[in-house]
Each structure stands twice: as C-alpha cells, then as structure tokens.
N, C-alpha and C. Protein backbone atom coordinates (compact mmCIF):
# COMPACT_ATOMS: atom_id res chain seq x y z
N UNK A 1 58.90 -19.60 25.82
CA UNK A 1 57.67 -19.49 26.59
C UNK A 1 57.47 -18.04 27.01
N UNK A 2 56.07 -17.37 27.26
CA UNK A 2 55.89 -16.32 27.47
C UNK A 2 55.00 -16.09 28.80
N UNK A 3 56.20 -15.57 29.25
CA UNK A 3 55.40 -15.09 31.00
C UNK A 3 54.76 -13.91 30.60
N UNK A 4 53.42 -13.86 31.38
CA UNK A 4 52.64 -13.06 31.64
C UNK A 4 52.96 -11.97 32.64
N UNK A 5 53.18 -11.00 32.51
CA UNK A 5 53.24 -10.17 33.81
C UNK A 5 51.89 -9.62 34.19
N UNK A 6 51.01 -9.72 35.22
CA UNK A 6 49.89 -9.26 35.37
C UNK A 6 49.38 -7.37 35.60
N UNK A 7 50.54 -7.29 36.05
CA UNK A 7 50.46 -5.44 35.99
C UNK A 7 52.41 -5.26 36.00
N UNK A 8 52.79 -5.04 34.52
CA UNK A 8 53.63 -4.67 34.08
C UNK A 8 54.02 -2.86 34.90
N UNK A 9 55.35 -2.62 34.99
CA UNK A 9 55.57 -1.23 35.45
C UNK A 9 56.75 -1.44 34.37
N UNK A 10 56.41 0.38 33.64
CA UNK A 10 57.30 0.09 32.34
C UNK A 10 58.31 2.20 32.88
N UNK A 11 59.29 1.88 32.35
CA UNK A 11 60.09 3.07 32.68
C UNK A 11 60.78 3.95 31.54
N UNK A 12 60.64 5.48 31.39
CA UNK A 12 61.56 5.77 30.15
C UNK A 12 61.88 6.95 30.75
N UNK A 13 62.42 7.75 29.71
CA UNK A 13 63.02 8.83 30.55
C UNK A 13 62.21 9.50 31.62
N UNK A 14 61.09 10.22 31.19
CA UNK A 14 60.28 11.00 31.94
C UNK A 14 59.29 10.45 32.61
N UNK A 15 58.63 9.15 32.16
CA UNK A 15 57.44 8.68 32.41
C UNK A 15 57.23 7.63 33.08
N UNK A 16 56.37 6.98 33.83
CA UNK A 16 56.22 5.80 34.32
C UNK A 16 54.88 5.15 34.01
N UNK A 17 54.70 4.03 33.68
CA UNK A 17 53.90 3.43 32.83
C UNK A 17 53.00 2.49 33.97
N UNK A 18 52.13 2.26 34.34
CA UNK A 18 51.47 1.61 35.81
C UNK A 18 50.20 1.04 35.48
N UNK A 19 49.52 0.49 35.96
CA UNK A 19 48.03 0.02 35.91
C UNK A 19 47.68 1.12 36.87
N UNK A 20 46.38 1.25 35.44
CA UNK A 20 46.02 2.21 36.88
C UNK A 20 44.92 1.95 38.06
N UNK A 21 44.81 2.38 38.81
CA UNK A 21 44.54 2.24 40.46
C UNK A 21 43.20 3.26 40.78
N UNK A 22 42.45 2.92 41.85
CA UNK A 22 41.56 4.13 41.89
C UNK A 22 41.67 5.39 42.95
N UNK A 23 43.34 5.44 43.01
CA UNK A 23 43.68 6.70 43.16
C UNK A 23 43.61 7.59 41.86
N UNK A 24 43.55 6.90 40.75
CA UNK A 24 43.89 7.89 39.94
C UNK A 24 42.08 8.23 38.92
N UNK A 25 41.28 8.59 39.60
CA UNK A 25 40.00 8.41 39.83
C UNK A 25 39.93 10.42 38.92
N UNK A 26 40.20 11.09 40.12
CA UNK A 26 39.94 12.51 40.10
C UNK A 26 40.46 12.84 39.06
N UNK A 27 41.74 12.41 38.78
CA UNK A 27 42.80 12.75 37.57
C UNK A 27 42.33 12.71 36.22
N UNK A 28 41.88 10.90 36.16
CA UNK A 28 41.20 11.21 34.97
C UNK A 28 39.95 11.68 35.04
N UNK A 29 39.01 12.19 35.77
CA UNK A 29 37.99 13.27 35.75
C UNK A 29 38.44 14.49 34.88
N UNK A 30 39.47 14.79 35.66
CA UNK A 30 39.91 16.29 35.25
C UNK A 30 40.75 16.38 34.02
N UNK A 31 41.26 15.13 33.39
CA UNK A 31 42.22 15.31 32.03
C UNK A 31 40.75 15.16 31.21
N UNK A 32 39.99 13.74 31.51
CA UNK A 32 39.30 13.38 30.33
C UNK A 32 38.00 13.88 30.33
N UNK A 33 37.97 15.09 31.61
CA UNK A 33 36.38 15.92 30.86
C UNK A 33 36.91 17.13 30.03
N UNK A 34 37.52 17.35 29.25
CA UNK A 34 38.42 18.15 28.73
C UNK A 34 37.18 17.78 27.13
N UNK A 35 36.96 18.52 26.68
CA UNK A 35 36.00 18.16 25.17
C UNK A 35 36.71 17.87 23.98
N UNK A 36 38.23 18.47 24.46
CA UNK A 36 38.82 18.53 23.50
C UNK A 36 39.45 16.62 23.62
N UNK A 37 39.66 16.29 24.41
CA UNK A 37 40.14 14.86 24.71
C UNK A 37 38.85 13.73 24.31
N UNK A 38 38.06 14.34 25.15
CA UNK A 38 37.16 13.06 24.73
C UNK A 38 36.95 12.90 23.36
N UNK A 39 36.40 14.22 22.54
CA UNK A 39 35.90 13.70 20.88
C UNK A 39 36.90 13.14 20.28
N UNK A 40 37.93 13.06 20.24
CA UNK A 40 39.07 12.02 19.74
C UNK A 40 39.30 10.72 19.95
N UNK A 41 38.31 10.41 21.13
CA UNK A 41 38.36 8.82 21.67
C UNK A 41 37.07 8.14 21.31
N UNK A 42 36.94 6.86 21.03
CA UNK A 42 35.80 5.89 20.88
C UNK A 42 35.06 5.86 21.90
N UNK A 43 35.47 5.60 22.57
CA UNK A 43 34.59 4.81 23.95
C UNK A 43 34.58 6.28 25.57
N UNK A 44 34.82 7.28 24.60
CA UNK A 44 35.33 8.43 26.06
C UNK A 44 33.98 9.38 26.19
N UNK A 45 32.77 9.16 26.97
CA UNK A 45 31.88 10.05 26.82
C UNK A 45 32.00 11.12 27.15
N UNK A 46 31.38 11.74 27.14
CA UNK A 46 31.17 13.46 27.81
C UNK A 46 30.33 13.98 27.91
N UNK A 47 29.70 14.26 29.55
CA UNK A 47 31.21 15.08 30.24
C UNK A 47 31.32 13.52 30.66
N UNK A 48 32.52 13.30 31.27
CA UNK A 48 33.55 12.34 31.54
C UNK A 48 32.91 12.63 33.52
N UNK A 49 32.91 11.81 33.95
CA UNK A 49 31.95 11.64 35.30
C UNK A 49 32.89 10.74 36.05
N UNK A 50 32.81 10.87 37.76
CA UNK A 50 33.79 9.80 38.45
C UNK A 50 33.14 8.33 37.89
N UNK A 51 31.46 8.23 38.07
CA UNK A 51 31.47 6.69 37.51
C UNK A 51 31.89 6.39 36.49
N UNK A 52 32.30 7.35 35.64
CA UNK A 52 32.75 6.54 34.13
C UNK A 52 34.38 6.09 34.92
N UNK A 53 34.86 6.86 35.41
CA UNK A 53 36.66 6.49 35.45
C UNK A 53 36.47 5.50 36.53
N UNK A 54 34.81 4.74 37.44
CA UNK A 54 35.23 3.93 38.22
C UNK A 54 34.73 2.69 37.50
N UNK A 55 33.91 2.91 36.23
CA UNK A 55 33.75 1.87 35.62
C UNK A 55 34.99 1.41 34.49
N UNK A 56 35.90 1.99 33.98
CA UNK A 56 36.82 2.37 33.24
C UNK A 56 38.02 1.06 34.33
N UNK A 57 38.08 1.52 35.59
CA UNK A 57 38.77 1.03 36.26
C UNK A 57 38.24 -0.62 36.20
N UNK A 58 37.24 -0.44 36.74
CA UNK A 58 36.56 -1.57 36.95
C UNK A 58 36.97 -3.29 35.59
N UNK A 59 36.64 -2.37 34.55
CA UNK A 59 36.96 -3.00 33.29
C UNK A 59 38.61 -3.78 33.21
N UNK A 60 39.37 -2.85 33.46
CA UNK A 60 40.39 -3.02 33.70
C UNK A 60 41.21 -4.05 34.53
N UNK A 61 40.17 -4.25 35.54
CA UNK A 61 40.68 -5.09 36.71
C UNK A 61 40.23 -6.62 36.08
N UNK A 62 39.21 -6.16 35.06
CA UNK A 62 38.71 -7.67 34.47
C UNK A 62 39.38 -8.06 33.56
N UNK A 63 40.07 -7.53 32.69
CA UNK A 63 41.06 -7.44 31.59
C UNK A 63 42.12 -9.38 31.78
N UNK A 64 42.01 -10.04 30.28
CA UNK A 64 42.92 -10.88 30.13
C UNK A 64 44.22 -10.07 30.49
N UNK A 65 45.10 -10.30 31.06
CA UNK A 65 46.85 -9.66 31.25
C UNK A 65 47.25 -10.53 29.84
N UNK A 66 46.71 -11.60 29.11
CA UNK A 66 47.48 -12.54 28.23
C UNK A 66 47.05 -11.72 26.46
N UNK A 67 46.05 -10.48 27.04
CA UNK A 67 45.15 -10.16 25.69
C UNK A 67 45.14 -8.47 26.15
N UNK A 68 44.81 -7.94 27.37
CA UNK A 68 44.36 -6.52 27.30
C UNK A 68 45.91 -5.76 28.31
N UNK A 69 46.41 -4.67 27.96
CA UNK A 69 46.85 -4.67 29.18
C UNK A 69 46.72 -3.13 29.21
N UNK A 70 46.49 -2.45 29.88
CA UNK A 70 46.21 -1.05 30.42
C UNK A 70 47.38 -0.17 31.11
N UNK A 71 48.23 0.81 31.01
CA UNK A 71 48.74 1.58 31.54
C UNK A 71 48.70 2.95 31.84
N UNK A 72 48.26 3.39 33.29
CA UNK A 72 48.26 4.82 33.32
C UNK A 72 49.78 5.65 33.27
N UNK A 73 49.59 6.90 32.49
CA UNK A 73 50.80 7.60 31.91
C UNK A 73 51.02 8.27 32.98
N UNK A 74 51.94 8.06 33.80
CA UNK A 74 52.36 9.24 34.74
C UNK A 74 53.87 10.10 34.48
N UNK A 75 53.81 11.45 34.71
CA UNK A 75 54.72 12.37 34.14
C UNK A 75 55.25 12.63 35.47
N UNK A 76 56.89 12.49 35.45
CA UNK A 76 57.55 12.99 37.24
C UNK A 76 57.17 14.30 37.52
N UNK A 77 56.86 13.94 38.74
CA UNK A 77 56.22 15.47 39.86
C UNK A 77 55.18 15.86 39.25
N UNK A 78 54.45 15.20 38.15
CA UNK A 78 52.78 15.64 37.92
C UNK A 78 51.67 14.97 38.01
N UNK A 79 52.15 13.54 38.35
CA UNK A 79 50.73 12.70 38.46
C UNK A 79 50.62 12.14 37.18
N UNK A 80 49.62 11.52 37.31
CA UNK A 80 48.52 10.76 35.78
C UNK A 80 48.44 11.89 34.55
N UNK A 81 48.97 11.70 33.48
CA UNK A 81 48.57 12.86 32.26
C UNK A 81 47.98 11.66 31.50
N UNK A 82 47.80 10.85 31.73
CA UNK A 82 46.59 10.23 30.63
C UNK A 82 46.63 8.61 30.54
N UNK A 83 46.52 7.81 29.52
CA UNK A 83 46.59 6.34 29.75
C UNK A 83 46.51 5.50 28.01
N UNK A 84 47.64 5.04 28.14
CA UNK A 84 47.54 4.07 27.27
C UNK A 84 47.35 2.52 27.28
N UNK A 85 46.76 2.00 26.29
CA UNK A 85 46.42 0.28 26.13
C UNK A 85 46.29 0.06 24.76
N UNK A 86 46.48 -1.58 25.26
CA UNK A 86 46.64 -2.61 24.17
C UNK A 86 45.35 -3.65 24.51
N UNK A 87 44.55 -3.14 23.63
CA UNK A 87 43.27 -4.48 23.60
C UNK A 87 43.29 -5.46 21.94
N UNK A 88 42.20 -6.15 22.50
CA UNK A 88 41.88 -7.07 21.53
C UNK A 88 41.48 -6.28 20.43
N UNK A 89 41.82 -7.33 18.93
CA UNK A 89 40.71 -6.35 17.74
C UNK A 89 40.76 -7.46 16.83
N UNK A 90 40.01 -7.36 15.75
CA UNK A 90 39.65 -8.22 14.85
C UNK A 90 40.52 -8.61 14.05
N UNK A 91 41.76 -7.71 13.99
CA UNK A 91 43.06 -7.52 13.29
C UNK A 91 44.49 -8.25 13.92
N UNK A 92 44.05 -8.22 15.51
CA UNK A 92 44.95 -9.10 15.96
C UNK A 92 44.89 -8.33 17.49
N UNK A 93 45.96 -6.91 17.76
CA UNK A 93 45.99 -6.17 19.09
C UNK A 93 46.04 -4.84 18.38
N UNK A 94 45.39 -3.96 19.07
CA UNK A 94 44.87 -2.37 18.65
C UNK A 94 45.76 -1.70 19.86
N UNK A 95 46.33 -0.85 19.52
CA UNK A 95 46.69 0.59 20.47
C UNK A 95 45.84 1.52 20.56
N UNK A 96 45.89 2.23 21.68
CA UNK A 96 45.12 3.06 22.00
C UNK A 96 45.68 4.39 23.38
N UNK A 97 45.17 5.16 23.06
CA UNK A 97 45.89 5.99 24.23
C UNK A 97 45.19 7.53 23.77
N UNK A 98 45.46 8.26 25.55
CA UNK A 98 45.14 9.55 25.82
C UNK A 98 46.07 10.06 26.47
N UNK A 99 46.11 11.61 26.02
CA UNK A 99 46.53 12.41 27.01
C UNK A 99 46.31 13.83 27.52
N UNK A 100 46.31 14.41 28.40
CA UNK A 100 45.48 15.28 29.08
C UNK A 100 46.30 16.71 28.42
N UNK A 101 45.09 17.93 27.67
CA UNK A 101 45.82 18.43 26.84
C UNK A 101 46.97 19.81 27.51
N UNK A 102 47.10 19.93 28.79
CA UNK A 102 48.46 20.49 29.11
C UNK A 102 49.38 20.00 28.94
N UNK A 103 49.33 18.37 28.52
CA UNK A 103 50.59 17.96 28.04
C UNK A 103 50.70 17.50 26.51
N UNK A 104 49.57 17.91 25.96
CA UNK A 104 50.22 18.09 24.37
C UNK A 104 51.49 18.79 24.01
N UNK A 105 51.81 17.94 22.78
CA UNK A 105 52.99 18.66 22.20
C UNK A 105 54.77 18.67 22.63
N UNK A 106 54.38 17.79 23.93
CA UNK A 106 55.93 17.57 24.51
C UNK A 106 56.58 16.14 24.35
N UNK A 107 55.84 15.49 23.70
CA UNK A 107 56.61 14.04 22.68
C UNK A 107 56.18 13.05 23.81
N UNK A 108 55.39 13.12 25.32
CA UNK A 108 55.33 12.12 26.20
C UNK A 108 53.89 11.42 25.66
N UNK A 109 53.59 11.72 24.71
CA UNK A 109 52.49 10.66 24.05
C UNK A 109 53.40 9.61 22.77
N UNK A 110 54.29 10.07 22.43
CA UNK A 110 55.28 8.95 21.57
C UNK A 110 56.41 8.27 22.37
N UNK A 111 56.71 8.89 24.11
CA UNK A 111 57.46 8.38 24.24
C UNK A 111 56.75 7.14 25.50
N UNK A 112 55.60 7.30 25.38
CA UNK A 112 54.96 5.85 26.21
C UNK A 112 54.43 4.79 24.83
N UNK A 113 54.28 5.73 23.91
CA UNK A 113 54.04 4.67 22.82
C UNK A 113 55.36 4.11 22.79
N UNK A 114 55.91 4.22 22.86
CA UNK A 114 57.42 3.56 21.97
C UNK A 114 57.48 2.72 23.25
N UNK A 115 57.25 2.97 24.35
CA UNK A 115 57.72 1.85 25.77
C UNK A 115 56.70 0.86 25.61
N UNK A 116 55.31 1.32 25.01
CA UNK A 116 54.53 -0.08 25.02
C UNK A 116 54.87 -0.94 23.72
N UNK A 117 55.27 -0.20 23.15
CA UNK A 117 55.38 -1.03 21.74
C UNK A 117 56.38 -2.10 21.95
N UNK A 118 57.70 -1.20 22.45
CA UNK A 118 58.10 -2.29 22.89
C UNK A 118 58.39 -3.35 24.20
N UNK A 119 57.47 -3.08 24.83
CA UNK A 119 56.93 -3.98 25.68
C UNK A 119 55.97 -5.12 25.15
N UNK A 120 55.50 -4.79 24.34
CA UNK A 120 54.53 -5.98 23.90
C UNK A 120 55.60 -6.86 22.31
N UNK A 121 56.17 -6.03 22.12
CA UNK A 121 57.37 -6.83 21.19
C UNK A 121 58.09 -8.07 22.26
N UNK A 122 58.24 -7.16 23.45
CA UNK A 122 59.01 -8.40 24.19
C UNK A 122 58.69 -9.41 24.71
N UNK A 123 57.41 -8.88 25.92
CA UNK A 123 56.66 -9.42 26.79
C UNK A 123 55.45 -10.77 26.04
N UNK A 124 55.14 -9.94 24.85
CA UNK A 124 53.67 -10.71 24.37
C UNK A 124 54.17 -11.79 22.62
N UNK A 125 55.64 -10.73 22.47
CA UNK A 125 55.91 -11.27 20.92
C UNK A 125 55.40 -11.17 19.71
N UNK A 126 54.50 -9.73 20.32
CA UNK A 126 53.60 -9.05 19.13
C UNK A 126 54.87 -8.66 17.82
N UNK A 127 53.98 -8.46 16.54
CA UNK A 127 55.06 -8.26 15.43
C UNK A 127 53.77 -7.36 14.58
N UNK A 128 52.92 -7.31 14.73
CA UNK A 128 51.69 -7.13 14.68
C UNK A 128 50.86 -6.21 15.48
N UNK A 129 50.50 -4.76 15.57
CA UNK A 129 49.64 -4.02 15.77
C UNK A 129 48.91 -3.17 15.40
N UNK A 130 47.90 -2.82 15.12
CA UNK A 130 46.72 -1.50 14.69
C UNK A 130 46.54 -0.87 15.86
N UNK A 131 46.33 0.67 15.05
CA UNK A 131 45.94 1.41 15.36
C UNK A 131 45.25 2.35 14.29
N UNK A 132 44.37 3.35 14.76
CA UNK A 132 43.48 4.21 14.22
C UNK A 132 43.84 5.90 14.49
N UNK A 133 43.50 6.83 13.32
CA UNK A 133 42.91 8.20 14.54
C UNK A 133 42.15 8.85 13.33
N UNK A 134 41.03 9.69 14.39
CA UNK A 134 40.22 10.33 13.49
C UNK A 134 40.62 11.46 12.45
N UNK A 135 40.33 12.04 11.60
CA UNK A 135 40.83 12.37 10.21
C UNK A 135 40.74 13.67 10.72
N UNK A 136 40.45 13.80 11.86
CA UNK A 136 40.50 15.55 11.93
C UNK A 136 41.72 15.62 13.68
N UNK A 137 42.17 14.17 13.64
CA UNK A 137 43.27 14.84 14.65
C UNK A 137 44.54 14.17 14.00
N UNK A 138 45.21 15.08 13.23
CA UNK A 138 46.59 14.47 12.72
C UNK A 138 47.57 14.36 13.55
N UNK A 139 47.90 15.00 14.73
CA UNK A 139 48.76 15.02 15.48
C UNK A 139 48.83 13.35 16.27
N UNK A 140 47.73 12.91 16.36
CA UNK A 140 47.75 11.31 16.41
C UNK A 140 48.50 10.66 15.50
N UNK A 141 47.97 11.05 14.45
CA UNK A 141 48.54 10.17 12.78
C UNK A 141 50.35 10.44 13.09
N UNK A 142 50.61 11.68 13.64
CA UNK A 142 51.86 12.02 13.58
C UNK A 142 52.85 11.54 14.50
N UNK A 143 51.80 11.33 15.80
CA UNK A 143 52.80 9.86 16.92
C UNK A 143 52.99 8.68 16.62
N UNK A 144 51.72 8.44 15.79
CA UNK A 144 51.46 6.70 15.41
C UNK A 144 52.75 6.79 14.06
N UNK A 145 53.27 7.87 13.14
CA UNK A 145 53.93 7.77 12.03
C UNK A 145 55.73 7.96 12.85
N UNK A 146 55.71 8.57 14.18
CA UNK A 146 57.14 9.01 14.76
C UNK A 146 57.35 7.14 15.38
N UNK A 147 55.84 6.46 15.91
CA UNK A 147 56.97 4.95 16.37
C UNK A 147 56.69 3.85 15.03
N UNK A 148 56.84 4.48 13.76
CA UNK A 148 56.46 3.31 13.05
C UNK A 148 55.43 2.98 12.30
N UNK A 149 54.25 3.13 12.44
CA UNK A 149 53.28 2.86 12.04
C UNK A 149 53.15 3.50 11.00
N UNK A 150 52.53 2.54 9.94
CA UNK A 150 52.29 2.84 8.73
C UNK A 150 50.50 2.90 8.00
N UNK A 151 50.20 4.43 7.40
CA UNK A 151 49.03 3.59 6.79
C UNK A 151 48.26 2.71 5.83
N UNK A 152 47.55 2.17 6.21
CA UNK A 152 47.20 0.84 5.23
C UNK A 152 46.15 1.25 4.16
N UNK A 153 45.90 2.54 4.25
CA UNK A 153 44.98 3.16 2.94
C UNK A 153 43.56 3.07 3.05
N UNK A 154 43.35 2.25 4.32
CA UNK A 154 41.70 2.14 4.73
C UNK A 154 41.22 3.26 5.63
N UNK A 155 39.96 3.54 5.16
CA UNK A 155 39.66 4.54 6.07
C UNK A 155 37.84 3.97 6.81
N UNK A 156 37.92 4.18 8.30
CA UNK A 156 36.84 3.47 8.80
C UNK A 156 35.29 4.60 9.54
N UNK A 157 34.88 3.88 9.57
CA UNK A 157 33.76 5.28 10.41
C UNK A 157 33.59 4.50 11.43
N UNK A 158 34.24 5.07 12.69
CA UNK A 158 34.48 4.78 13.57
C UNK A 158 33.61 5.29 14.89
N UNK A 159 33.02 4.68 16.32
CA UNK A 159 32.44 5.44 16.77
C UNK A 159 32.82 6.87 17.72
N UNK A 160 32.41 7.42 18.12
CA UNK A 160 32.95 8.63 19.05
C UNK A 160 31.83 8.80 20.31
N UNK A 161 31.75 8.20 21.60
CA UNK A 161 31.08 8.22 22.22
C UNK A 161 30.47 9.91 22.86
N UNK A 162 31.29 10.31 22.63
CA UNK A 162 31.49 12.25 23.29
C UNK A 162 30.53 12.32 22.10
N UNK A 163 31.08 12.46 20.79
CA UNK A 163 30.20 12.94 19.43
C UNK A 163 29.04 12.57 19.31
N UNK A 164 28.78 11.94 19.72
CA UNK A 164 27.43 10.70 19.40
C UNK A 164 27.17 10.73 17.99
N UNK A 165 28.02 10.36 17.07
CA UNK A 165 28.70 9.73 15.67
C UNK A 165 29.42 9.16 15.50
N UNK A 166 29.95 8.09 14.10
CA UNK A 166 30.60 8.06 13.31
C UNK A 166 31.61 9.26 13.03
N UNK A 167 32.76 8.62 13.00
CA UNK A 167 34.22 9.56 12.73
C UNK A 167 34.84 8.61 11.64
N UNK A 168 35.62 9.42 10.25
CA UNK A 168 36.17 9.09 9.78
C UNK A 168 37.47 9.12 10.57
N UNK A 169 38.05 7.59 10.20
CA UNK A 169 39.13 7.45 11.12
C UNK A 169 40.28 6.57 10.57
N UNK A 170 41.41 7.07 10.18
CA UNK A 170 42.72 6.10 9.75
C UNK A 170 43.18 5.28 9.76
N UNK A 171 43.19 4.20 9.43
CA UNK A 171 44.05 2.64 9.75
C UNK A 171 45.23 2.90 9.67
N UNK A 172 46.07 2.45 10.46
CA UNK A 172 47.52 2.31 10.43
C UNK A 172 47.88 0.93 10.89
N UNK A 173 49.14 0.36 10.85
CA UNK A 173 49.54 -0.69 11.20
C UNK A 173 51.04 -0.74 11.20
N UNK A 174 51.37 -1.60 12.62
CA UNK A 174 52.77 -1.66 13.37
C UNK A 174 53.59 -2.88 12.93
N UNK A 175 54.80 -3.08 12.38
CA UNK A 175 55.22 -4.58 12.03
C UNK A 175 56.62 -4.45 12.80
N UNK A 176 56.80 -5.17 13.91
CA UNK A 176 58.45 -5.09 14.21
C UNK A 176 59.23 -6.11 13.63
C-alpha cells in the first residue's frame, strides 16, 4: 500500500527539498525574473511578477499529493535557489525543475533531481518518468542524462511562455 505524504521534506547533502510556502514569494521573484531562467521554462512568463509566484503558489496548494507534488530547492545558508516537480502528463508523470542562475553549474540541479527521483521511486512506485528540455539548453539534457534519463528520439515543439513560441524540445525518459 502507498501512503501519501502530503508535503514530503526530502534531504541530501547540501539541499533541502520543501513545499513551497509564501515566504518564498520574493525569492522566486528574484531567481525567476532572470530572462535567462524563464525562456527555458513552459509555463514561466516574463518578467516573472509577485502575482505570478502567488498564483504559482496558489496552484500548488491545489495540487493532487497522489499525482502533483512540488518542491522548493533550498541551498544551506542561501535560501530558495529554485524548485522542482512532478506533475501529471499524457505519458504517465513529467519532471520538471528550475534553478536560479548563480547557482548554475554546481551539480545542485542533479542533486535534487536524483532526491526526487528517488522519492517518487519510493513514495509513489514510479518506474516511469518524462522529461523534456529545449534544444538550445543542453546543460538540462546533461542533468536529465547524469540521473538516468534517456532519449527517446522524439523531438516536440513545445510552449515557452517568456518566448511567446514554440521551442524545439527533447523527450527523454526515466525507467528505474
């Protein structure tokens, strides 16, 4: 049988994994009006506004725990650097995640992937996940390829709310 945890707190070396809260309101203001963050995300407009991160929140609080689950990325002694989730998709459960770009490049975007991954291996009994990234940010392709993920050779045009376009964008897929 599979218990639900309704706001999971997940732990790894550096990071702490949380629902996020609307303390963390300003934070993502200031990571996700960044231009360089948003055009990489679907659903991330720009500029990035407190109502978007209080509707963002909002969403969140509505979220199945049995189908969506949301975690803000917090880095010790720095606060919120960004947020990853697991929603619904046509494929089964999609990953998804940001992070605020002073902390590019220091592996804490593969090392909350790897805590959700396997959190939802445990918690949900996923064996099964997608994920995507657009064809012009490989360094995605290159976290999604460091926990696993493989690509499936499809390529999608995907939306970009910041862009106001279509993005060619990568299929990958997770099997534990």
């Amino acid at each position: 049988m599979c218990v639900i945890e309704p706001s999971p707190i997940l732990e790894t070396r550096r990071l702490l994994l949380r629902a996020p809260d609307r303390g963390d309101v300003d934070r993502f203001v200031e990571l996700a009006g960044d231009w360089d963050v948003a055009r990489m995300l679907s659903r991330m407009p720009h500029p990035y506004l407190p109502e978007h991160a209080e509707e963002f929140l909002g969403a969140c609080e509505a979220f199945d725990p049995a189908q969506d689950q949301v975690f803000a990325i917090e880095l010790e002694d720095e606060g919120v650097i960004g947020v990853i989730g697991l929603n619904p998709h046509e494929a089964g459960t999609e990953l998804g995640y940001w992070i605020g770009r002073p902390y590019w490049g220091r592996g804490l975007v593969s090392e909350a992937v790897d805590a959700t991954l396997a959190w939802a291996k445990r918690a949900w009994k996923r064996r099964h996940i997608v994920a995507g990234h657009y064809t012009d940010n490989p360094a995605s392709g290159r976290v999604l390829c460091k926990a696993g993920f493989l690509y499936t050779g499809r390529l999608e045009l995907r939306d970009s709310l910041a862009r106001g376009e279509k993005v060619p964008t990568r299929m990958m897929v997770w099997l534990a």
